[in-house]
C-alpha atoms as a PDB file:
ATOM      1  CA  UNK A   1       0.000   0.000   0.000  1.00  0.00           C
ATOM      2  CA  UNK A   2       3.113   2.490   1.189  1.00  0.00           C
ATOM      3  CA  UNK A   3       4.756   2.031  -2.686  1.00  0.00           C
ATOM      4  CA  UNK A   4       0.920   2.647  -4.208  1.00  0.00           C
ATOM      5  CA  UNK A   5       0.555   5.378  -2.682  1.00  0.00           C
ATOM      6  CA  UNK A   6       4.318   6.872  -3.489  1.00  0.00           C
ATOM      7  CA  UNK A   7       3.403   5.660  -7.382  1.00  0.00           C
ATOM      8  CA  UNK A   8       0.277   8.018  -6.980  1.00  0.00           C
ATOM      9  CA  UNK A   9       2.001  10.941  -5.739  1.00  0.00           C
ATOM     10  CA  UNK A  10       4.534  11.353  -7.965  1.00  0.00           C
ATOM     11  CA  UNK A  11       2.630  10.598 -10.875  1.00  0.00           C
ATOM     12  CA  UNK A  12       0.818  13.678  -9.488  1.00  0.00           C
ATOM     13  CA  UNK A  13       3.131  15.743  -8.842  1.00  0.00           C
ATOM     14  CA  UNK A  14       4.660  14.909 -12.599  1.00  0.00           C
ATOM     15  CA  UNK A  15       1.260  15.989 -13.807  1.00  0.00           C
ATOM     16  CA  UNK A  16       1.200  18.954 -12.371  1.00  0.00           C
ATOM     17  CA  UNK A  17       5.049  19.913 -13.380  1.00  0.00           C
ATOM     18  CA  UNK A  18       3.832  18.700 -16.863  1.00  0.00           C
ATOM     19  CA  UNK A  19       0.567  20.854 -17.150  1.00  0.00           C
ATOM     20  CA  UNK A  20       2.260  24.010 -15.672  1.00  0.00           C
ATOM     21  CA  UNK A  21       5.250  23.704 -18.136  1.00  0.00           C
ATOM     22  CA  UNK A  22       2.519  23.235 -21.120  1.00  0.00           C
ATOM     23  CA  UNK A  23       0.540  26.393 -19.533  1.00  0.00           C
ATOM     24  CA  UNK A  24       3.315  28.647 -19.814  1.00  0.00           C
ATOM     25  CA  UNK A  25       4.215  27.876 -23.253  1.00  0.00           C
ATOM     26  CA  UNK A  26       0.552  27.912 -24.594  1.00  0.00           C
ATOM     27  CA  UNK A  27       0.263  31.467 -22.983  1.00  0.00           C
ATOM     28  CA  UNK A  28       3.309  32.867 -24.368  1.00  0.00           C
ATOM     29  CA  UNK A  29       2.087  32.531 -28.360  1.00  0.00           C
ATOM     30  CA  UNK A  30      -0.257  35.653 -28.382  1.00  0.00           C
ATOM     31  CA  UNK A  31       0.210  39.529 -27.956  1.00  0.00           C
ATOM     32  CA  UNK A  32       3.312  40.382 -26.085  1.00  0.00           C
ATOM     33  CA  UNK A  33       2.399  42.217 -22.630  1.00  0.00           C
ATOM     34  CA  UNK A  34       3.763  45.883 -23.343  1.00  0.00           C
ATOM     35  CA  UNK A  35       3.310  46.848 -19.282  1.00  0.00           C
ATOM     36  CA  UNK A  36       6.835  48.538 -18.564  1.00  0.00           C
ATOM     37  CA  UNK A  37       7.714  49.021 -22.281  1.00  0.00           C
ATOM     38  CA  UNK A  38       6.798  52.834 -22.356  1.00  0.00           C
ATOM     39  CA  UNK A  39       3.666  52.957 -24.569  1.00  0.00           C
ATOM     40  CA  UNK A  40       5.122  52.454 -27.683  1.00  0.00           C
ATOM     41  CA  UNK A  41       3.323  53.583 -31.064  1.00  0.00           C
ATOM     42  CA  UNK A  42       3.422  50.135 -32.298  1.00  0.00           C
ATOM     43  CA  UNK A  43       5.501  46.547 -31.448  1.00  0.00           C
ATOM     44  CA  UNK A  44       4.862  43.493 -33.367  1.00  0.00           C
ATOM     45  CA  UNK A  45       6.081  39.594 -32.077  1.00  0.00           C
ATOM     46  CA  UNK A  46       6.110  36.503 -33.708  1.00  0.00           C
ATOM     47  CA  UNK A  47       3.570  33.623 -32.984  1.00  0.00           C
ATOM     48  CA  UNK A  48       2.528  30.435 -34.588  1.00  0.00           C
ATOM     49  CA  UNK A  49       1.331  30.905 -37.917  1.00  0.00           C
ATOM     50  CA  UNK A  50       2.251  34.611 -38.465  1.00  0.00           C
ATOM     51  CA  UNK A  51       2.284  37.881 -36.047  1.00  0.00           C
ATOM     52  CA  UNK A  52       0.787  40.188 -33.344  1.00  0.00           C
ATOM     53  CA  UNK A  53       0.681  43.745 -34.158  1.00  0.00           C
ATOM     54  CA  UNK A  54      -0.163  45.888 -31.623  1.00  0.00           C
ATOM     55  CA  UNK A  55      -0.892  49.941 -32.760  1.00  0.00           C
ATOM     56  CA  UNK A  56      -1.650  52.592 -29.814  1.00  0.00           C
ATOM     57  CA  UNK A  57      -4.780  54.062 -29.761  1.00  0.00           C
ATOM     58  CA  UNK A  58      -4.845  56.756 -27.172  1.00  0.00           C
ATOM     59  CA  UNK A  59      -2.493  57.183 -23.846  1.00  0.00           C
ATOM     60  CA  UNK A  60      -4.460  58.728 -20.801  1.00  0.00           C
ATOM     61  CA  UNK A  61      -3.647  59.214 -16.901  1.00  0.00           C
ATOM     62  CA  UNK A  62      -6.204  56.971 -14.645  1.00  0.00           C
ATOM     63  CA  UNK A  63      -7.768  57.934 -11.465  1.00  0.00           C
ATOM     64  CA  UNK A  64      -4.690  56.334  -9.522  1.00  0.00           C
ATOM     65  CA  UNK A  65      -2.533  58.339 -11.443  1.00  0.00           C
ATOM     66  CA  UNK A  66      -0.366  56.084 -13.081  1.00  0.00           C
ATOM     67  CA  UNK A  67      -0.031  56.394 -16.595  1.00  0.00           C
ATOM     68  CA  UNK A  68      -2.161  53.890 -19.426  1.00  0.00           C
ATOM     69  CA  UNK A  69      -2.326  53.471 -23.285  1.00  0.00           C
ATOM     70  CA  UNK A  70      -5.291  51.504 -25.159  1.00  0.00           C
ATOM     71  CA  UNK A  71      -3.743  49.261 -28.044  1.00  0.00           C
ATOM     72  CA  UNK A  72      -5.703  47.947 -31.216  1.00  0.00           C
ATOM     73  CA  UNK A  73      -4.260  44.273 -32.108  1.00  0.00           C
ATOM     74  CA  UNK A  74      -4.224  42.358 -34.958  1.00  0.00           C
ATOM     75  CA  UNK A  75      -3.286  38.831 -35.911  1.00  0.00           C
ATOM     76  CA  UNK A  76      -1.087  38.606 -39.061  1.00  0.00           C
ATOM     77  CA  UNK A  77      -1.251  36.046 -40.978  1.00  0.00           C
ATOM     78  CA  UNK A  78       0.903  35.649 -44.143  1.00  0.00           C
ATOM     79  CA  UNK A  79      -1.849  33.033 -45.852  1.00  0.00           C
ATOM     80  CA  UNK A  80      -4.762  34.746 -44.627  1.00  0.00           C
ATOM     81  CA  UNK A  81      -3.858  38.840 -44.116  1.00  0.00           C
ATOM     82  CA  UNK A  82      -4.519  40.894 -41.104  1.00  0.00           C
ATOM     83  CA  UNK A  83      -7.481  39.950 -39.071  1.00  0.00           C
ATOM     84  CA  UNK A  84      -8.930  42.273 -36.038  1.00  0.00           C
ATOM     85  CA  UNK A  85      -7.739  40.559 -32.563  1.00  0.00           C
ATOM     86  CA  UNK A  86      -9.396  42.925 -29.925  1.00  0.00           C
ATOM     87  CA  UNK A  87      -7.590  45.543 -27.901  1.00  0.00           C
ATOM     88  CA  UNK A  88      -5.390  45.737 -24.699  1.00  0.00           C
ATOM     89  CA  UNK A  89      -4.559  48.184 -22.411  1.00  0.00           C
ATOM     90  CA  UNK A  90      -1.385  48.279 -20.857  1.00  0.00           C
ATOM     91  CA  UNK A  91       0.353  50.423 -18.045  1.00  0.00           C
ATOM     92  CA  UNK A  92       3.008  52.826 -19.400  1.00  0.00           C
ATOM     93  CA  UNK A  93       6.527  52.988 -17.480  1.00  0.00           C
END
């Protein structure tokens, strides 16, 4: 019983290494998080099947004074063009 349930637990814990490492790389293929980069006018990144552009919209200080900018996306895609992805807002610093 003492070796079934050490089989169990690191089969879980394995798991749960496995799905966290898989998380993190699924999450990363998307818009790149601009907080801290400033507000730029525009930064594109590479993803699977083409790229993120990101172009700013409008910058504008929030209630808690810290500084914002609104960003249109759009997924690039060299077989399919340019196709809307939403927008973002990021904190500027």
């Amino acid at each position: 019983m003492r070796n079934l349930i050490r089989v169990a637990s690191t089969v879980t814990i394995g798991g749960a290494l496995l799905l966290g490492v898989t998380g993190v790389a699924s999450a990363a293929d998307g818009p790149a998080n601009l907080t801290g980069k400033g507000c730029p006018s525009s930064y594109t990144n590479s993803a699977s099947y083409g790229s993120y552009k990101q172009t700013l919209t409008r910058t504008f200080i929030a209630g808690n004074g810290f500084r914002y900018g609104d960003y249109n996306v759009t997924f690039i895609n060299p077989a399919t063009g340019p196709q809307p992805a939403g927008t973002r807002e990021y904190r500027c610093y």
